[in-house]
PDB file of N, CA and C in Angstrom:
ATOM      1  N   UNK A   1      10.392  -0.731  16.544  1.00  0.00           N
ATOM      2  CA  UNK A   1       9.152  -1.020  17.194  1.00  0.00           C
ATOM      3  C   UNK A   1       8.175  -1.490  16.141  1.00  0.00           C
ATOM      4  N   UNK A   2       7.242  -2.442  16.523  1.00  0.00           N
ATOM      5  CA  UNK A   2       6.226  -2.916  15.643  1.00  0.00           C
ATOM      6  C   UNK A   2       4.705  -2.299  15.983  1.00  0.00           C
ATOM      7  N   UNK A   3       3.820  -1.761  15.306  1.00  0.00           N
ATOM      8  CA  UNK A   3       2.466  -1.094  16.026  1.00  0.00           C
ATOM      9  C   UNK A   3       1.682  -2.142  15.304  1.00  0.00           C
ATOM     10  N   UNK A   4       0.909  -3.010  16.181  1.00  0.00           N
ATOM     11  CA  UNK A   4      -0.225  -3.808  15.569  1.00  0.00           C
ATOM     12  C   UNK A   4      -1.511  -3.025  14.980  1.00  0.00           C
ATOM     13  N   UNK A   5      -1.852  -2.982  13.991  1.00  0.00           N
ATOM     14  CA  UNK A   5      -3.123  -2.155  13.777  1.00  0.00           C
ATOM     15  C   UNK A   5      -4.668  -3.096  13.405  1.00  0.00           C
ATOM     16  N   UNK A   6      -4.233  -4.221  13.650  1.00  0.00           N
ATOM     17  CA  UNK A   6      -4.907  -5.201  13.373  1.00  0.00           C
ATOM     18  C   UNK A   6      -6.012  -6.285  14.325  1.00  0.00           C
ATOM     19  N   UNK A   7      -4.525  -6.604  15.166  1.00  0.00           N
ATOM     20  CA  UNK A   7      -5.042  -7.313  16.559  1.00  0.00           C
ATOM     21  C   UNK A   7      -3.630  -7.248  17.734  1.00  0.00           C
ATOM     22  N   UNK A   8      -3.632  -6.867  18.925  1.00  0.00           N
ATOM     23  CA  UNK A   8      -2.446  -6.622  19.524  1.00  0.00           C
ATOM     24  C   UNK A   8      -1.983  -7.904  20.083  1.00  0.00           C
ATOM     25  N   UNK A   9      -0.976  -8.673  19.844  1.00  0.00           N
ATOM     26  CA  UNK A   9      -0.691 -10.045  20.524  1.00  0.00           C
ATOM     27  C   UNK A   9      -1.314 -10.043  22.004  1.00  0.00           C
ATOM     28  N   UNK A  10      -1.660 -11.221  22.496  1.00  0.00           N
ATOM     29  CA  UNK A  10      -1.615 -11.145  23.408  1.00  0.00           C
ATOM     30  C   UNK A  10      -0.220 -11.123  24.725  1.00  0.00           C
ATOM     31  N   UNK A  11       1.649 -11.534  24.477  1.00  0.00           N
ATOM     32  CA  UNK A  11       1.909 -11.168  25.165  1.00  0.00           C
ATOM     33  C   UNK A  11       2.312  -9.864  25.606  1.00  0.00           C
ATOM     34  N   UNK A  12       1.309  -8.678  24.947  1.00  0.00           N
ATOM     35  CA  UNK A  12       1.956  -7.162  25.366  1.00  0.00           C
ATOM     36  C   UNK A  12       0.621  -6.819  26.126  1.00  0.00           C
ATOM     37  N   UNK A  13      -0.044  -7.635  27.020  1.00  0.00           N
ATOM     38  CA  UNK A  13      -1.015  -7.477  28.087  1.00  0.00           C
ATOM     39  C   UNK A  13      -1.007  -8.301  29.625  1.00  0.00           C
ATOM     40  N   UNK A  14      -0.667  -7.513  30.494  1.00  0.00           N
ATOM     41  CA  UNK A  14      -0.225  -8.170  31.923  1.00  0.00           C
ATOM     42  C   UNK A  14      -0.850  -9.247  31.803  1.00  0.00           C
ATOM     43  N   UNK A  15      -0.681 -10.567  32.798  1.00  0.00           N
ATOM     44  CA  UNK A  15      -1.153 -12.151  33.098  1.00  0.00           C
ATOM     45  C   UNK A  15      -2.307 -12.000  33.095  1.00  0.00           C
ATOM     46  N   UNK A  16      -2.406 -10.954  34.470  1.00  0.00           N
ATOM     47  CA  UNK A  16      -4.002 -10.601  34.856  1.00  0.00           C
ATOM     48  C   UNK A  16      -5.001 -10.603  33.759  1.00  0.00           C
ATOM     49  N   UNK A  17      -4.746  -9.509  32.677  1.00  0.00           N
ATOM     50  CA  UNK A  17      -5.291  -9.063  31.770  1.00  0.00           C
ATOM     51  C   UNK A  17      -5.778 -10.065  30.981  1.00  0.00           C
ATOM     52  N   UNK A  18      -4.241 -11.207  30.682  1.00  0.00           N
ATOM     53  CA  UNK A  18      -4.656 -12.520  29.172  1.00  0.00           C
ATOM     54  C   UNK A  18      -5.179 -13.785  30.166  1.00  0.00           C
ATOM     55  N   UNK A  19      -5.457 -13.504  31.656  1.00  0.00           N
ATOM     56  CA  UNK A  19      -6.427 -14.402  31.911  1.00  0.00           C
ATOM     57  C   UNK A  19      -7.952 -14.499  32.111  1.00  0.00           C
ATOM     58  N   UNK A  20      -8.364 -12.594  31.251  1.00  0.00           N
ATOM     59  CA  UNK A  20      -9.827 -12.882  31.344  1.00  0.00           C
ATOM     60  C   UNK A  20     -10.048 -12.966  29.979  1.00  0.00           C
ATOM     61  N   UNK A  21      -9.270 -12.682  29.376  1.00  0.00           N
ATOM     62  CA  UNK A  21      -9.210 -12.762  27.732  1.00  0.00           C
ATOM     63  C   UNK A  21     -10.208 -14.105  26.984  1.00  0.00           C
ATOM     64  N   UNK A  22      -9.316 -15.533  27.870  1.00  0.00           N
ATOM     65  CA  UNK A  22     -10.233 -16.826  26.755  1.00  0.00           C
ATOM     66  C   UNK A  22      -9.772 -16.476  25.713  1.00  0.00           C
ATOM     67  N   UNK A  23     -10.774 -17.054  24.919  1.00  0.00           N
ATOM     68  CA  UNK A  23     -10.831 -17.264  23.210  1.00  0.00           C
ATOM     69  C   UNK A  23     -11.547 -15.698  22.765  1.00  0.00           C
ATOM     70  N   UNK A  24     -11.536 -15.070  23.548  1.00  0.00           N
ATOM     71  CA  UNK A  24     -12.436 -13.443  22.650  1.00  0.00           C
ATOM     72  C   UNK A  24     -10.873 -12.601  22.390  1.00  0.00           C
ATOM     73  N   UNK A  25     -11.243 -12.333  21.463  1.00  0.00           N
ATOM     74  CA  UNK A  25      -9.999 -11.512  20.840  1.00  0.00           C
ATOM     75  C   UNK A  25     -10.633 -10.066  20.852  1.00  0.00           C
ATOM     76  N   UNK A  26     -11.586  -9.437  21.204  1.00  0.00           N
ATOM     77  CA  UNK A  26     -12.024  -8.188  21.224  1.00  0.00           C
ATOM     78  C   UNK A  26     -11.247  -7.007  22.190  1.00  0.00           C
ATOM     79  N   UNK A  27     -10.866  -7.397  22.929  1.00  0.00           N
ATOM     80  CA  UNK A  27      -9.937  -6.049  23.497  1.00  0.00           C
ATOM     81  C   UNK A  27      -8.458  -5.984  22.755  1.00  0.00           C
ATOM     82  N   UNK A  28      -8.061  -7.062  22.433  1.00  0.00           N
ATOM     83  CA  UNK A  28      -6.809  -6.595  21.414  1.00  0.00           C
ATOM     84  C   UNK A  28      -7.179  -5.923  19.987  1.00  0.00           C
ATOM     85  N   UNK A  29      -8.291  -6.500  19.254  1.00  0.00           N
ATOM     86  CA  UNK A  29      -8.535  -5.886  18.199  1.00  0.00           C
ATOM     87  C   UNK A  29      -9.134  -4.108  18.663  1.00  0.00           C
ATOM     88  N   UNK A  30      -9.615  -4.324  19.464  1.00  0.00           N
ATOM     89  CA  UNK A  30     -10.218  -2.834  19.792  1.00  0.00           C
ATOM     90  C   UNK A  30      -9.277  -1.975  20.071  1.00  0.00           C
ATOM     91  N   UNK A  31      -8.039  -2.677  20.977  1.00  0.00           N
ATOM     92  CA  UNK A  31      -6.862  -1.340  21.060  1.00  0.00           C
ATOM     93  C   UNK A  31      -5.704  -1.170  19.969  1.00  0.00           C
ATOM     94  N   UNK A  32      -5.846  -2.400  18.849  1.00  0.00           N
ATOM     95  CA  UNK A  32      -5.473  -1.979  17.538  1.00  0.00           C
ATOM     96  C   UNK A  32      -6.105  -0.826  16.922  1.00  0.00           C
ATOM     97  N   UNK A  33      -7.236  -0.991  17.111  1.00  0.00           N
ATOM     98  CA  UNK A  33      -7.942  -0.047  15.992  1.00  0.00           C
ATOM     99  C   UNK A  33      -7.899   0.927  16.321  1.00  0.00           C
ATOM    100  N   UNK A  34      -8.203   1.517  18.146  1.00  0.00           N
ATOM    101  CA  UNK A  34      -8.926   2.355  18.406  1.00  0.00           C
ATOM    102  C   UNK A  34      -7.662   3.175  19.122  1.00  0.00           C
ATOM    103  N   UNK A  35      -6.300   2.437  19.784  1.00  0.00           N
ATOM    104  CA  UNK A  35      -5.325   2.986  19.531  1.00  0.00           C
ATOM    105  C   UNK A  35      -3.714   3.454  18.624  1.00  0.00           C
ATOM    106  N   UNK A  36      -3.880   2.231  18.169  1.00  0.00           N
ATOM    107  CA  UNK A  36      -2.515   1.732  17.530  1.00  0.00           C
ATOM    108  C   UNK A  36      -3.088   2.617  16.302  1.00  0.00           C
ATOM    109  N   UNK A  37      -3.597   1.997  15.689  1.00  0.00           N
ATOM    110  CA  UNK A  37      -4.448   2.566  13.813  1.00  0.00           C
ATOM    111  C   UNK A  37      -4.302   4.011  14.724  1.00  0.00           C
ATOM    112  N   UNK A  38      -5.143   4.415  15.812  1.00  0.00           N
ATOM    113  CA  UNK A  38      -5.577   6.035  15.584  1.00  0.00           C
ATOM    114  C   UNK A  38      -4.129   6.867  15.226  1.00  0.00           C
ATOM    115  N   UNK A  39      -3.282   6.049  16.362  1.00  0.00           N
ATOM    116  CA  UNK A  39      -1.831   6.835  16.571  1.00  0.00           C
ATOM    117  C   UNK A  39      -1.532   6.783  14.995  1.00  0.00           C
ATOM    118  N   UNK A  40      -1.416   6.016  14.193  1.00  0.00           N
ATOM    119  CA  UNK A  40      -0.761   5.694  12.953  1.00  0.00           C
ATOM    120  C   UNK A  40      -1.276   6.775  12.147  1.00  0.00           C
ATOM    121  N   UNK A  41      -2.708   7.173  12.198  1.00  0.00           N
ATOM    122  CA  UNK A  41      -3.042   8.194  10.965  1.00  0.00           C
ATOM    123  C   UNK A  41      -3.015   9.574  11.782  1.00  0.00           C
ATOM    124  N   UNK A  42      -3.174   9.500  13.200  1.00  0.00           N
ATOM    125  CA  UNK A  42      -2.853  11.179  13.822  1.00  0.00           C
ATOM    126  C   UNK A  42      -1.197  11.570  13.343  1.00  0.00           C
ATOM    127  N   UNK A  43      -0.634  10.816  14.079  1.00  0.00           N
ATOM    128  CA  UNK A  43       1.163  10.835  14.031  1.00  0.00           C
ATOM    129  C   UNK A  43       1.896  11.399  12.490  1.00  0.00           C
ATOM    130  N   UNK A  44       1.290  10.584  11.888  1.00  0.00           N
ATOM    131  CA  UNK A  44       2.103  10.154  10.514  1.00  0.00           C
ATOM    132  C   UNK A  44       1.148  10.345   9.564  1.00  0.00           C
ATOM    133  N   UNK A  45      -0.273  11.055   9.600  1.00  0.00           N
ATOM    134  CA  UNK A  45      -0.748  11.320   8.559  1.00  0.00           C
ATOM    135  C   UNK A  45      -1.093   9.985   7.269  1.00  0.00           C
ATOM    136  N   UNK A  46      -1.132   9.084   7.890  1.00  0.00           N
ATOM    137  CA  UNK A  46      -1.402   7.583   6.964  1.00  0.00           C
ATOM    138  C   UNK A  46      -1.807   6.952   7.269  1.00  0.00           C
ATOM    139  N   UNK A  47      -2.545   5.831   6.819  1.00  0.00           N
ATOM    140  CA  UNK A  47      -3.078   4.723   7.088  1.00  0.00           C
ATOM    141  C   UNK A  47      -2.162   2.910   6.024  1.00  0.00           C
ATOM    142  N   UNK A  48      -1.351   3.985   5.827  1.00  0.00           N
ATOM    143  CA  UNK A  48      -0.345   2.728   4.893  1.00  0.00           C
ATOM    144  C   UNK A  48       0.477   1.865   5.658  1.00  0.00           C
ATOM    145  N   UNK A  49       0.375   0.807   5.344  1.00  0.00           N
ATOM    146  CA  UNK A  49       0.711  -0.450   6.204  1.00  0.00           C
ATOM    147  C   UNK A  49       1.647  -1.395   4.907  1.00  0.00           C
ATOM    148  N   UNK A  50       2.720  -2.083   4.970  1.00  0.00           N
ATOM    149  CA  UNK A  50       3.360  -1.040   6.379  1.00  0.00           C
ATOM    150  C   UNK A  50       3.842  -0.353   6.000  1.00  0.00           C
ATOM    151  N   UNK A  51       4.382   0.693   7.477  1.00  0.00           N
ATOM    152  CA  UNK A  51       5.256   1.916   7.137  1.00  0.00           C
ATOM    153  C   UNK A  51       5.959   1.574   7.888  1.00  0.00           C
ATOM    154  N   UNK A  52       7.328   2.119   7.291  1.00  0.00           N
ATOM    155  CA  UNK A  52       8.461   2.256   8.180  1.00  0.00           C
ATOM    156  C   UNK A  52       9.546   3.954   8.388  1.00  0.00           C
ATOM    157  N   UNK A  53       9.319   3.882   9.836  1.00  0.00           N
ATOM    158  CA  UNK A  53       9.715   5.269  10.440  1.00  0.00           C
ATOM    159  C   UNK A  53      10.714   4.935  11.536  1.00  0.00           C
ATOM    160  N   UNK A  54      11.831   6.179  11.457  1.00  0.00           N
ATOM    161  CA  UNK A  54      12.513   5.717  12.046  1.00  0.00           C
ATOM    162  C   UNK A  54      12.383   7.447  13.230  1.00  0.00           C
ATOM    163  N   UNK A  55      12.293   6.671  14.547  1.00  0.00           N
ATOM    164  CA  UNK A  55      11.980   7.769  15.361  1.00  0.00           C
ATOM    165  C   UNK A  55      13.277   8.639  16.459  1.00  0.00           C
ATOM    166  N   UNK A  56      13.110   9.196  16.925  1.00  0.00           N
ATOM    167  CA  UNK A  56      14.435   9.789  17.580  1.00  0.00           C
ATOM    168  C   UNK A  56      14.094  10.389  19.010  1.00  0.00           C
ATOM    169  N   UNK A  57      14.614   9.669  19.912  1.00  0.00           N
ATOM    170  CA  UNK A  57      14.038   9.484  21.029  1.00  0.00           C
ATOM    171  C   UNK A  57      14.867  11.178  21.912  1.00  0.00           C
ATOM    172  N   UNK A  58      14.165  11.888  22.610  1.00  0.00           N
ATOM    173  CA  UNK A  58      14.784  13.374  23.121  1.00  0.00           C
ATOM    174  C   UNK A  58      15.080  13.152  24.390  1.00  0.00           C
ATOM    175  N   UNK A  59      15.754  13.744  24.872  1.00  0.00           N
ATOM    176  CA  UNK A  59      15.885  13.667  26.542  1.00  0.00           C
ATOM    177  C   UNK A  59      14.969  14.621  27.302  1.00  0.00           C
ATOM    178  N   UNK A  60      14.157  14.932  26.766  1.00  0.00           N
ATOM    179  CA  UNK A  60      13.297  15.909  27.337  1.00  0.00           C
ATOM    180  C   UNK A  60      12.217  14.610  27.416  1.00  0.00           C
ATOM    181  N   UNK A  61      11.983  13.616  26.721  1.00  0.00           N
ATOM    182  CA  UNK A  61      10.914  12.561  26.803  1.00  0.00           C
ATOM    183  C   UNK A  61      10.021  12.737  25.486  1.00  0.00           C
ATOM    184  N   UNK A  62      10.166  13.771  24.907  1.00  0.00           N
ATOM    185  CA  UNK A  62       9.882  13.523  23.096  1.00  0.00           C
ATOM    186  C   UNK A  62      10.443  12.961  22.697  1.00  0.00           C
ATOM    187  N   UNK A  63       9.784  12.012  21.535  1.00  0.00           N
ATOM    188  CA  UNK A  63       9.604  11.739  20.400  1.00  0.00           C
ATOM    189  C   UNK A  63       9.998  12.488  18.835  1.00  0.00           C
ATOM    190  N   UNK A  64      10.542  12.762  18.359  1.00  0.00           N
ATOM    191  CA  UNK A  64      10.609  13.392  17.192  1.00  0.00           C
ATOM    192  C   UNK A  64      10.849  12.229  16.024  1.00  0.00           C
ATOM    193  N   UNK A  65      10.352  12.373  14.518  1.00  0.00           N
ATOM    194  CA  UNK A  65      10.444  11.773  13.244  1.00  0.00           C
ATOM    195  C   UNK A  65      11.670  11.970  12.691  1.00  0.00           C
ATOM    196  N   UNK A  66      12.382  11.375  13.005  1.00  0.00           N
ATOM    197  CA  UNK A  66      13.829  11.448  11.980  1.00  0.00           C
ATOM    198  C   UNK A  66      13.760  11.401  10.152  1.00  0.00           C
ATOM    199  N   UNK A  67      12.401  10.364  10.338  1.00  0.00           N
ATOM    200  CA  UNK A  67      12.207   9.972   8.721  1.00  0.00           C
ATOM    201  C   UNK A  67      11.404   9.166   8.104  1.00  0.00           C
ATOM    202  N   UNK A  68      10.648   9.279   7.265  1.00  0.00           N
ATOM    203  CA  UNK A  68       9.934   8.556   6.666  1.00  0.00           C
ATOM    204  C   UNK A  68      10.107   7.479   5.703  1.00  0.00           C
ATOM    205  N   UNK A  69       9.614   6.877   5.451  1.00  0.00           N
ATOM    206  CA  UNK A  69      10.045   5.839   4.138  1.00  0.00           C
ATOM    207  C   UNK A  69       8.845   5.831   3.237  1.00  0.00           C
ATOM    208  N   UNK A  70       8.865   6.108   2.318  1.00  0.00           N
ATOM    209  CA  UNK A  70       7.588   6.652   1.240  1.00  0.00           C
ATOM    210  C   UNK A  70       7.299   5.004   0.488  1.00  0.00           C
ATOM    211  N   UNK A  71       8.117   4.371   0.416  1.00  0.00           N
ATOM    212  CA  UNK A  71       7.679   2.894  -0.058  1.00  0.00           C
ATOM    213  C   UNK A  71       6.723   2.064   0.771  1.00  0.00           C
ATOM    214  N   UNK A  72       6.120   1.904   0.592  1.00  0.00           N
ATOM    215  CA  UNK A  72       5.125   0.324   1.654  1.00  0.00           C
ATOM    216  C   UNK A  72       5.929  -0.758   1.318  1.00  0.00           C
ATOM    217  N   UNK A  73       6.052  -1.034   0.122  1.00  0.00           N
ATOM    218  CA  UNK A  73       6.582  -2.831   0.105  1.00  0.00           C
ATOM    219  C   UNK A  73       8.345  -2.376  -0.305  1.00  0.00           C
ATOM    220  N   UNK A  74       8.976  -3.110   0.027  1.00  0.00           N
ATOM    221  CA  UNK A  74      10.666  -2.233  -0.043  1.00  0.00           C
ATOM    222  C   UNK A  74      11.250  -3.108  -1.853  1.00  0.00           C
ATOM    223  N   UNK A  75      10.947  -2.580  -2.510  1.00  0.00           N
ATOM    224  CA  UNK A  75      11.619  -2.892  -4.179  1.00  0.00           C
ATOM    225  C   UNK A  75      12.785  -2.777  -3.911  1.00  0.00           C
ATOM    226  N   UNK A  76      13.349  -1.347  -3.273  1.00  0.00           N
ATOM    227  CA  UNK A  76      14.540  -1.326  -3.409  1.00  0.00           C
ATOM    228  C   UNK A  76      15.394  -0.980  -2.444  1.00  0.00           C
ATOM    229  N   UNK A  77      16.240  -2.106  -1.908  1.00  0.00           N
ATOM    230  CA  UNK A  77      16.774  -2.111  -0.807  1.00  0.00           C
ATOM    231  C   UNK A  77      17.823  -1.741  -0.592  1.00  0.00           C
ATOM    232  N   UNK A  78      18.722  -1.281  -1.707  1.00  0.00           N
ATOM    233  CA  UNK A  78      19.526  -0.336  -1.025  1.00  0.00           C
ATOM    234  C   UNK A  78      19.248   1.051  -0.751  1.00  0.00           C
ATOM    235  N   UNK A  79      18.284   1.380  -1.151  1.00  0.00           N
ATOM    236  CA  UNK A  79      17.460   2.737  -1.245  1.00  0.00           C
ATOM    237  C   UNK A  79      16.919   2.663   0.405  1.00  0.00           C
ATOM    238  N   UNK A  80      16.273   1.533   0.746  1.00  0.00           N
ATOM    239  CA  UNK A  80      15.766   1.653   2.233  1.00  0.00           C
ATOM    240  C   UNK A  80      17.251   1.248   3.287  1.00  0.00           C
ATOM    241  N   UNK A  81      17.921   0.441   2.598  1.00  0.00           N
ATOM    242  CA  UNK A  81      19.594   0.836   4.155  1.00  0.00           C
ATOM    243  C   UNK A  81      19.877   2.283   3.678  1.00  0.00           C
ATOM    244  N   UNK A  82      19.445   2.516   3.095  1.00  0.00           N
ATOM    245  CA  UNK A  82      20.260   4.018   2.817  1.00  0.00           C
ATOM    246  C   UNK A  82      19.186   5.205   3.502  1.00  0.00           C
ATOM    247  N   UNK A  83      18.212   4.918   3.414  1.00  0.00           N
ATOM    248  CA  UNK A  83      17.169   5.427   4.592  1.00  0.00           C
ATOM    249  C   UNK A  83      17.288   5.049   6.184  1.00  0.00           C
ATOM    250  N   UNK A  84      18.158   3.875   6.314  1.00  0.00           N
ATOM    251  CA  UNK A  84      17.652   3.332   7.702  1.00  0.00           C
ATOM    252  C   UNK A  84      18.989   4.177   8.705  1.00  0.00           C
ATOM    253  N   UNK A  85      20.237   4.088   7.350  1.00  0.00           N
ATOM    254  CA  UNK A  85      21.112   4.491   7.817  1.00  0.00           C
ATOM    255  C   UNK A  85      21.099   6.587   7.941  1.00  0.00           C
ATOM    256  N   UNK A  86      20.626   6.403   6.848  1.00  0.00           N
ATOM    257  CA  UNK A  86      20.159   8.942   6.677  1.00  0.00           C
ATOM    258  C   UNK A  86      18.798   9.071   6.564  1.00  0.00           C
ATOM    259  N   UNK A  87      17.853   8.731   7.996  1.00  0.00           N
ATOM    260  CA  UNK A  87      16.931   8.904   7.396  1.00  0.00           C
ATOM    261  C   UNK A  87      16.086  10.484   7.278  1.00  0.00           C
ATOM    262  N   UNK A  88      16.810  11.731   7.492  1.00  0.00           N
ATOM    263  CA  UNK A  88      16.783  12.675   7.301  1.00  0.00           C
ATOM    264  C   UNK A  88      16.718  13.044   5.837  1.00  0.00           C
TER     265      UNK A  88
END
């Protein structure tokens, strides 16, 4: 999954929605910030961009963190398949 924290594209907003839109970009930037960003530093304790987490979906309908990735920019990539693959 990708979380925009920036500005949310417009196609992840019904027709309805990106036809009152126009040229104002203010409700996507606002539900970047005010949801996407919030989730990012409640959730995960960060504001580091990017991050990459790999999540683990429950049958109860949780969410749980399988794993973190402590790098922002990936130097070393067998170090992150080796995360993507154990990320415990």
């Amino acid at each position: 999954m990708q979380l925009y924290t920036d500005r949310v594209p417009n196609e992840f907003y019904s027709s309805e929605l990106r036809a009152q839109f126009g040229s104002d970009t203010t409700r996507q930037k606002n539900d970047a910030k005010l949801v996407n960003d919030a989730f990012l530093k409640k959730v995960f304790n960060t504001a580091q961009l990017p991050l990459y987490v790999v999540l683990e979906p429950n049958v109860d309908e949780r969410i749980d963190v399988a794993g973190i990735y402590a790098e922002g920019r990936i130097i070393d990539e067998a170090g992150f398949a080796e995360f993507l693959r154990n990320p415990k």
